[in-house]
N, C-alpha and C. Protein backbone atom coordinates (compact mmCIF):
# COMPACT_ATOMS: atom_id res chain seq x y z
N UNK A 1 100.71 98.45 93.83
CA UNK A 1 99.72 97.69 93.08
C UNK A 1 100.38 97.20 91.80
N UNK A 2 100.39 95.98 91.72
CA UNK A 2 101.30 95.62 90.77
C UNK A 2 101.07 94.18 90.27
N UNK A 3 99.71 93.56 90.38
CA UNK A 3 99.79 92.37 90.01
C UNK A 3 99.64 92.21 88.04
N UNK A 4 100.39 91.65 87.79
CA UNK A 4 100.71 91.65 86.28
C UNK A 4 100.90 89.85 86.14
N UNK A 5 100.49 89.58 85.00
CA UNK A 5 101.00 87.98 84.40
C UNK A 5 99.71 87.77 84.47
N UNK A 6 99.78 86.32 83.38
CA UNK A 6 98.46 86.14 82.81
C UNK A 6 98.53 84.45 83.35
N UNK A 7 97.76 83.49 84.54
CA UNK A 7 98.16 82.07 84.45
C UNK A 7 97.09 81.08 84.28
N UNK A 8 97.73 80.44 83.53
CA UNK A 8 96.76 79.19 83.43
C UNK A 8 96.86 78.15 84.65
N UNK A 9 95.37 78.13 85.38
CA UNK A 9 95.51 77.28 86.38
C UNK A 9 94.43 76.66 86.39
N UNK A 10 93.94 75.27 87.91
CA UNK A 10 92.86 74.48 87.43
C UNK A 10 91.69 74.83 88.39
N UNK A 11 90.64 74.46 88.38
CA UNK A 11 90.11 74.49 89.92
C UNK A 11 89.45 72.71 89.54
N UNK A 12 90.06 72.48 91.02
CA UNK A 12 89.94 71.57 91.85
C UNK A 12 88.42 70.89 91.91
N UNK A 13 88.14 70.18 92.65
CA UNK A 13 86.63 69.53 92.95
C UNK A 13 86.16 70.66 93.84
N UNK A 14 86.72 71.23 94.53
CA UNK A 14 86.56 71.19 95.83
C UNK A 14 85.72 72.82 95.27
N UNK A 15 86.35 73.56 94.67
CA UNK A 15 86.24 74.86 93.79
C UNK A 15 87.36 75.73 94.42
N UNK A 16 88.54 75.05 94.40
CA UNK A 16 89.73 75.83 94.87
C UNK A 16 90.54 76.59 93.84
N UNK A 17 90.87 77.71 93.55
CA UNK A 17 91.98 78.34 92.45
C UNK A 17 93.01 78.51 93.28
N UNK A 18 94.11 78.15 92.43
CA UNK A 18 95.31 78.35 92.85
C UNK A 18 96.07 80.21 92.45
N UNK A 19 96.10 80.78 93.06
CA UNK A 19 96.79 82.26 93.06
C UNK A 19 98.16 82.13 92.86
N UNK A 20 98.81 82.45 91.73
CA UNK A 20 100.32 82.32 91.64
C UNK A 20 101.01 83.68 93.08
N UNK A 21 101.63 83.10 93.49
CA UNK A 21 102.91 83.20 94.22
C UNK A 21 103.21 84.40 94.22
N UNK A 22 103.38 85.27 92.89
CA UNK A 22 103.69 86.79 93.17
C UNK A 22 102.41 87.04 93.92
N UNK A 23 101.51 86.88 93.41
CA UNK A 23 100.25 87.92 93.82
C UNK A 23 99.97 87.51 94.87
N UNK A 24 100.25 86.45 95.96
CA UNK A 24 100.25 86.16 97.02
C UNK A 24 101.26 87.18 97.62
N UNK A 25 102.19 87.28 97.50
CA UNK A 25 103.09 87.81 98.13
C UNK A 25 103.12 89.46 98.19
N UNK A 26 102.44 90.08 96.86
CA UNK A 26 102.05 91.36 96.46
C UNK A 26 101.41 91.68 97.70
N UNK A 27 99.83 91.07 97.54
CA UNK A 27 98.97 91.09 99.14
C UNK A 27 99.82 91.28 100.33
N UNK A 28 100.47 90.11 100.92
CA UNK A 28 101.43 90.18 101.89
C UNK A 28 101.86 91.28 102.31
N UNK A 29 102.89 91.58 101.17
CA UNK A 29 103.91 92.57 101.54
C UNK A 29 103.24 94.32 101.18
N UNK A 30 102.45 93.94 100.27
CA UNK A 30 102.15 95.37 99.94
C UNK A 30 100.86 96.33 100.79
N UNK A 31 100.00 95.39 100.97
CA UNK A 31 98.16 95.42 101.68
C UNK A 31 98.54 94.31 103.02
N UNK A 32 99.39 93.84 103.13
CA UNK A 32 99.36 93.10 104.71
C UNK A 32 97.98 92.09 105.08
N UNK A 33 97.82 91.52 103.42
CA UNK A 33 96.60 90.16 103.48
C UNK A 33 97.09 89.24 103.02
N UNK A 34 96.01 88.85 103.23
CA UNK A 34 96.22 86.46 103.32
C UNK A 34 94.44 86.22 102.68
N UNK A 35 94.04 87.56 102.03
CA UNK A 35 92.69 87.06 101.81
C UNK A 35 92.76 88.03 100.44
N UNK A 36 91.36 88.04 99.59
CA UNK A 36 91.00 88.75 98.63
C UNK A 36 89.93 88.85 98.57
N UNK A 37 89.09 89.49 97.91
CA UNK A 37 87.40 89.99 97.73
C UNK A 37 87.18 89.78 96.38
N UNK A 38 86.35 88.48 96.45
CA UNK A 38 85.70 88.07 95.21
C UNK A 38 83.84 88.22 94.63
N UNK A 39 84.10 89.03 93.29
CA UNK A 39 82.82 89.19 93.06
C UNK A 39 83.06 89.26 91.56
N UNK A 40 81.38 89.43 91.28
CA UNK A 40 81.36 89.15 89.65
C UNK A 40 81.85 90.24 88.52
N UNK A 41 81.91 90.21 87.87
CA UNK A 41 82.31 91.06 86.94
C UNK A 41 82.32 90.72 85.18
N UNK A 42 81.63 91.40 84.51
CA UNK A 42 81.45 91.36 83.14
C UNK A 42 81.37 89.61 82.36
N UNK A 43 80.87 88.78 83.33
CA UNK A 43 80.68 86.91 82.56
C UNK A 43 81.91 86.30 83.83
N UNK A 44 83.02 87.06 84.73
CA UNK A 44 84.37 86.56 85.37
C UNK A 44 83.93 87.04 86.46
N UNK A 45 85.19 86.75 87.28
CA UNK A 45 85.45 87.17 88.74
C UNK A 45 86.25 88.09 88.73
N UNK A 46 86.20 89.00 89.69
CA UNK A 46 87.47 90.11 90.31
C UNK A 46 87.48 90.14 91.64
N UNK A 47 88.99 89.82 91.45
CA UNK A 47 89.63 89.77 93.10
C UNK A 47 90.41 90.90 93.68
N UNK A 48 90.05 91.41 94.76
CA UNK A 48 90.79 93.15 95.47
C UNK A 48 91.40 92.62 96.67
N UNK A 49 92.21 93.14 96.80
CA UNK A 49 92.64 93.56 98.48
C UNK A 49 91.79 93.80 99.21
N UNK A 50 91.63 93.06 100.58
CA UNK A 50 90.16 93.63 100.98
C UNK A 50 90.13 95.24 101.16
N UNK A 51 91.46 95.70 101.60
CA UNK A 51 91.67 97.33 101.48
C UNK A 51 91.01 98.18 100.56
N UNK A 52 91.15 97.44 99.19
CA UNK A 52 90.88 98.07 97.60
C UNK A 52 88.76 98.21 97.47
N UNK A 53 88.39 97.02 97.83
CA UNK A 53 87.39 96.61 98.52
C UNK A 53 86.56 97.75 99.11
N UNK A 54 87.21 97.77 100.38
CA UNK A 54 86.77 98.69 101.32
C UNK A 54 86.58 99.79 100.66
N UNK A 55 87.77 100.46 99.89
CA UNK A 55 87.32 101.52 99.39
C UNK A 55 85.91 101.69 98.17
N UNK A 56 85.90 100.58 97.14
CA UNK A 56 84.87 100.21 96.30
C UNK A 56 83.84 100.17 97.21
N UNK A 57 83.74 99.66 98.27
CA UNK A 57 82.26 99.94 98.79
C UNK A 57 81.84 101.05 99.07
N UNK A 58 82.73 102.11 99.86
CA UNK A 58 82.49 103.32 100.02
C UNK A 58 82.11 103.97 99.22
N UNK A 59 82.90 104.21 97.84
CA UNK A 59 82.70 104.66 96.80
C UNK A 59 81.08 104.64 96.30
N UNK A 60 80.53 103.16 95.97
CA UNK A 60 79.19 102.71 96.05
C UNK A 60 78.11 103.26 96.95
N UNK A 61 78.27 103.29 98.23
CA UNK A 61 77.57 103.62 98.85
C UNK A 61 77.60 105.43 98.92
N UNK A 62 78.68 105.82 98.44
CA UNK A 62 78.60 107.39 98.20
C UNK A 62 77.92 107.81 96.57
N UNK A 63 77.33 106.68 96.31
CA UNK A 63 76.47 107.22 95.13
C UNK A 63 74.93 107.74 95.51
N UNK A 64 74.68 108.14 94.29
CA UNK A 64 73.25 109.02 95.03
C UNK A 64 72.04 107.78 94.17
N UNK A 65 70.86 107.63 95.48
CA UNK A 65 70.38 106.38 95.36
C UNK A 65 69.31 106.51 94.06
N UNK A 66 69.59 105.66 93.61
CA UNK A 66 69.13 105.45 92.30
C UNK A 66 69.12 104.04 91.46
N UNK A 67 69.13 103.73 90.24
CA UNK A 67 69.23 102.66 89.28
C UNK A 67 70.36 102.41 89.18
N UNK A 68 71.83 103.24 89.11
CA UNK A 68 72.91 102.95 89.24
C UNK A 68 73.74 102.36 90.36
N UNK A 69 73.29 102.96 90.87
CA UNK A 69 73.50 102.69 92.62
C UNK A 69 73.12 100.95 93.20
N UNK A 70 71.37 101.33 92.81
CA UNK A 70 70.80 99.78 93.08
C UNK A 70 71.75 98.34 92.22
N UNK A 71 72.00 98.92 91.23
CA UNK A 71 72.72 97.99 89.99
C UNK A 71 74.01 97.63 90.49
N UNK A 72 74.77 98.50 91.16
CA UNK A 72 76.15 98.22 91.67
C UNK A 72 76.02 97.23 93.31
N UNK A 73 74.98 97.53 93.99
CA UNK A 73 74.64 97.14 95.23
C UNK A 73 74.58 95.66 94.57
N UNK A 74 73.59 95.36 93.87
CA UNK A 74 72.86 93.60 93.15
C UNK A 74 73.82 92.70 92.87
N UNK A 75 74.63 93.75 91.79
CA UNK A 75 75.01 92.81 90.75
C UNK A 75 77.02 92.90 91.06
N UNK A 76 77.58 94.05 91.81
CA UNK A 76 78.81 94.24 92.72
C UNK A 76 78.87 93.54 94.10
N UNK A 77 78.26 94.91 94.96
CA UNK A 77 78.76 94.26 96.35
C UNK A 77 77.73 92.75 97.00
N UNK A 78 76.89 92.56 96.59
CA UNK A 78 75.94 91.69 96.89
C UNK A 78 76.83 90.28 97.05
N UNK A 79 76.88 90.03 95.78
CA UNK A 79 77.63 88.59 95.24
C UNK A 79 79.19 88.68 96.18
N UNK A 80 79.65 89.80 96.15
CA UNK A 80 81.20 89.57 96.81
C UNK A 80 81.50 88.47 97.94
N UNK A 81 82.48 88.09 98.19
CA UNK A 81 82.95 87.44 99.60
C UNK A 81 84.71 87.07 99.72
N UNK A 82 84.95 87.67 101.00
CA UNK A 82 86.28 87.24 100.91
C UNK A 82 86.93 86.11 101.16
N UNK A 83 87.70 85.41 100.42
CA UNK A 83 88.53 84.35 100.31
C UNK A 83 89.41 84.31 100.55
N UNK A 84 89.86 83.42 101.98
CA UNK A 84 91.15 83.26 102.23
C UNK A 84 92.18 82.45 101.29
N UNK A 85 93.53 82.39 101.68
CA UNK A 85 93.93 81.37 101.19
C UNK A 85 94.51 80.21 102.02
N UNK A 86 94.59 79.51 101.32
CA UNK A 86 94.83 78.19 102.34
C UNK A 86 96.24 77.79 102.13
N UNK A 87 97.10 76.93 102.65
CA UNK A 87 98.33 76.60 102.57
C UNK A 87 99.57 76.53 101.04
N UNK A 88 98.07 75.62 100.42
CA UNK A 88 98.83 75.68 98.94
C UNK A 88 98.78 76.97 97.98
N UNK A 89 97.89 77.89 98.86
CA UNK A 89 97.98 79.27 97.82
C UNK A 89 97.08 79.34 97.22
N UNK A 90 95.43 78.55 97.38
CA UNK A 90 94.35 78.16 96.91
C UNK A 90 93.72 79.26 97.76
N UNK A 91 92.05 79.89 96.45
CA UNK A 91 91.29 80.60 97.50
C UNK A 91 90.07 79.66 97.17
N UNK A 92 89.52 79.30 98.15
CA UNK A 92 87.86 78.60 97.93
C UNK A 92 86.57 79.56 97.39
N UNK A 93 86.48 79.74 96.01
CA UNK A 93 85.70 79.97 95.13
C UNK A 93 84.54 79.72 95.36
N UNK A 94 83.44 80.61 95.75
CA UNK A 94 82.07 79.84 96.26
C UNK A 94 81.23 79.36 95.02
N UNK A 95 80.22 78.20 95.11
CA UNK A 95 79.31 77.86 94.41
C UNK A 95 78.96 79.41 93.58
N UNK A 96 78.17 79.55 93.92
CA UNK A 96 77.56 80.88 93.27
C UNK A 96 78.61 81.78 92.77
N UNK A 97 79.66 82.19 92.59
CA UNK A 97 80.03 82.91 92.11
C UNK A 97 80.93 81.81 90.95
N UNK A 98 81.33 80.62 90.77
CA UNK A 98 81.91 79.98 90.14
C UNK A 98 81.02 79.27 89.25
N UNK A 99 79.75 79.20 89.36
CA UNK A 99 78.17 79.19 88.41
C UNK A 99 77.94 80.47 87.58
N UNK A 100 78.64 81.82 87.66
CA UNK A 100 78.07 82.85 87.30
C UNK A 100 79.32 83.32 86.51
N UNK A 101 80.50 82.67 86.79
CA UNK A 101 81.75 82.61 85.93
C UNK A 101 82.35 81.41 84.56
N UNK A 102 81.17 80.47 84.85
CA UNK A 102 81.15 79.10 84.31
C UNK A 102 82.90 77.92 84.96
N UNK A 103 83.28 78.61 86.35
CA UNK A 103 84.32 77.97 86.08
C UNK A 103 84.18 76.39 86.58
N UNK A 104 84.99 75.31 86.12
CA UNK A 104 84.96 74.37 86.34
C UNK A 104 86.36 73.36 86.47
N UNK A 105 86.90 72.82 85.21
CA UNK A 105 88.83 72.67 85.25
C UNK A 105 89.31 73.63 85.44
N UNK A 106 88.97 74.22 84.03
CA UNK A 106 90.58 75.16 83.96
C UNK A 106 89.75 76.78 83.67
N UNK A 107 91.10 77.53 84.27
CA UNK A 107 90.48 78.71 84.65
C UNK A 107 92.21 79.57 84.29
N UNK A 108 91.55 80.73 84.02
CA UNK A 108 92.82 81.67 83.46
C UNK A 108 92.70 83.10 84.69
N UNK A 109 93.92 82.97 85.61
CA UNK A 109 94.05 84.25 86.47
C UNK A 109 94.98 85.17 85.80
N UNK A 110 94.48 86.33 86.01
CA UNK A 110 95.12 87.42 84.96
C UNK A 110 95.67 88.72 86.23
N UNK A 111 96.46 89.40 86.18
CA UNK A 111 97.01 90.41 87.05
C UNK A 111 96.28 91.67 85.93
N UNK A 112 96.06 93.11 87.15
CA UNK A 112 95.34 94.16 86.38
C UNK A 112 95.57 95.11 87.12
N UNK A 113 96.87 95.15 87.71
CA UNK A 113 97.14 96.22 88.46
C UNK A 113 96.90 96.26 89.86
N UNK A 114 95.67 97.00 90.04
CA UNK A 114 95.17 96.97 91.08
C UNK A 114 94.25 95.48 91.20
N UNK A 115 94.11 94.85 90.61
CA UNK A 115 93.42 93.73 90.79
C UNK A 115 93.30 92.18 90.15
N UNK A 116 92.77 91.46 90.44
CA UNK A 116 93.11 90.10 89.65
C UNK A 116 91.71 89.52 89.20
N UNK A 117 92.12 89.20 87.64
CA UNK A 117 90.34 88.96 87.17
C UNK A 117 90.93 87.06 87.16
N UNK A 118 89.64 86.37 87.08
CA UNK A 118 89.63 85.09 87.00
C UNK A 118 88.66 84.71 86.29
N UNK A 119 88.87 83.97 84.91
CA UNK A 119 87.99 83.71 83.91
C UNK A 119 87.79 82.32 83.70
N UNK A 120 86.40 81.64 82.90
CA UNK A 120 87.02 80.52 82.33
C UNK A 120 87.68 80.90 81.15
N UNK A 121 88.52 79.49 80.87
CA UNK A 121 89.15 79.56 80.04
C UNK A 121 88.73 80.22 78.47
N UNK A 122 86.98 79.51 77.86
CA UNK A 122 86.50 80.11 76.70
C UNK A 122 86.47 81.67 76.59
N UNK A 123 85.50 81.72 78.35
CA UNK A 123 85.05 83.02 78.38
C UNK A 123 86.34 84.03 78.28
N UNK A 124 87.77 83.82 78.87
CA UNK A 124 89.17 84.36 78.84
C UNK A 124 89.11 84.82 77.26
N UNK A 125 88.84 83.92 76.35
CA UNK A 125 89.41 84.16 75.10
C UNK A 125 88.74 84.69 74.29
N UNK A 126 87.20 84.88 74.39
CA UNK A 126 86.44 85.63 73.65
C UNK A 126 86.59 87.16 74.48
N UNK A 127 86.60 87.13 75.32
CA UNK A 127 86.99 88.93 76.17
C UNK A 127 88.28 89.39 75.90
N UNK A 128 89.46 88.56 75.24
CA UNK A 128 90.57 88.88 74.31
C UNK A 128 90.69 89.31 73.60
N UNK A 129 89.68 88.59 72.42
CA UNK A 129 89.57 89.17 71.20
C UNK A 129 88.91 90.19 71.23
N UNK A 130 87.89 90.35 72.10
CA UNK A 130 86.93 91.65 72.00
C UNK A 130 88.06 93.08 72.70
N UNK A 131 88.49 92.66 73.66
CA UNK A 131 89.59 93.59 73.80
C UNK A 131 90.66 94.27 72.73
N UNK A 132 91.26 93.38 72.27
CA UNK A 132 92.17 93.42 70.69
C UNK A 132 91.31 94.02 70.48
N UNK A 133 90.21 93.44 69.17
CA UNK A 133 89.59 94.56 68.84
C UNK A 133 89.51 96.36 68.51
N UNK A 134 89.23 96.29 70.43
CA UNK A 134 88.59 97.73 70.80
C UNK A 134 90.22 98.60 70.41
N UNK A 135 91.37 97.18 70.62
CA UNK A 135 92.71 97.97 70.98
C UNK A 135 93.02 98.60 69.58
N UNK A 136 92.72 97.86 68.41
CA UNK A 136 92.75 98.29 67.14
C UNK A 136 92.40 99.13 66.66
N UNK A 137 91.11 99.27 67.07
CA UNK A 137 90.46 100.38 66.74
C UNK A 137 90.57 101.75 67.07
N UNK A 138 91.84 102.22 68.10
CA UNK A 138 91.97 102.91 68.55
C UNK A 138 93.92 102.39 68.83
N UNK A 139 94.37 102.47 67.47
CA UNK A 139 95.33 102.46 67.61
C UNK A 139 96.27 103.83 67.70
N UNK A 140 95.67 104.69 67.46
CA UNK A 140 96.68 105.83 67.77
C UNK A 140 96.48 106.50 68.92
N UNK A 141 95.74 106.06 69.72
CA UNK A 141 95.76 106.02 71.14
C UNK A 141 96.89 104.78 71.43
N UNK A 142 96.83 103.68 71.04
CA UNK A 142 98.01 102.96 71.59
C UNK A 142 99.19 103.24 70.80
N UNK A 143 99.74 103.94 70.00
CA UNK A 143 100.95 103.99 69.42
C UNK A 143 100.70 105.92 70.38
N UNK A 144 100.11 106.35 71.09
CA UNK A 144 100.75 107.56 72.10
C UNK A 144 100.94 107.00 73.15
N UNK A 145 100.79 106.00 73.95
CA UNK A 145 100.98 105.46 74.57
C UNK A 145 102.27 104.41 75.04
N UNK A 146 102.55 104.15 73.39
CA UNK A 146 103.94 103.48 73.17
C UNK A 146 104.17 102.12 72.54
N UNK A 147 103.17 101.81 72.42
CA UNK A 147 102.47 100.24 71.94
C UNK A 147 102.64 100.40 70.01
């Protein structure tokens, strides 16, 4: 699990994002896909292995039924769907989930390890700063860390 790099890319008319090349190939070689699992997440998108996926659902559905549970079902697995990619390395972004991300030109794909978030561009930069932030504030947690 190893997707890392931060890219600026566009989406299309069509609502196509382009996936840089490592993380195509990560999938490939690492999870043995040609697809990803897209759903909402915090104003963005997050994209899994459908493998990674599989397990997040399980996980979900091994919760005990409740408000938390219902909340992850609605507002997680509900919205998800997997996206292939197509020749140029594009995944087709559905209406509804690209309305609930605001994306439209330009869009920022980010690597997160185990997963790949996809923002618009504004929304990218205000979840930056709020990140910084939190990172500041808890800098001697990041100077044990090595930062």
């Amino acid at each position: 699990m190893n997707f890392s790099g931060q890219f600026n890319v566009s989406v299309d008319l069509k609502g196509r994002v382009s996936v840089p090349a490592s993380f195509r190939e990560e999938l490939r070689e690492v999870y043995q896909s040609e697809s990803v699992v897209v759903t909402t997440f915090e104003g963005g998108l997050v994209a899994y292995p459908p493998s990674s996926w599989k397990d997040i659902r399980e996980n979900v559905e091994a919760l005990p039924a409740g408000p938390v549970k219902d909340a992850n079902l609605r507002n997680r697995i509900a919205p998800a769907q997997e996206c292939l990619f197509n020749k140029q390395g594009r995944i087709q972004v559905p209406q509804a989930l690209r309305d609930y991300a605001g994306l439209q030109k330009d869009a920022v794909v980010i690597g997160m390890s185990g997963k790949i978030e996809i923002w618009n561009q504004q929304t990218h930069i205000r979840i930056s700063q709020e990140s910084e932030a939190l990172l500041k504030e808890n800098a001697q947690a990041q100077a044990d860390i090595g930062f």
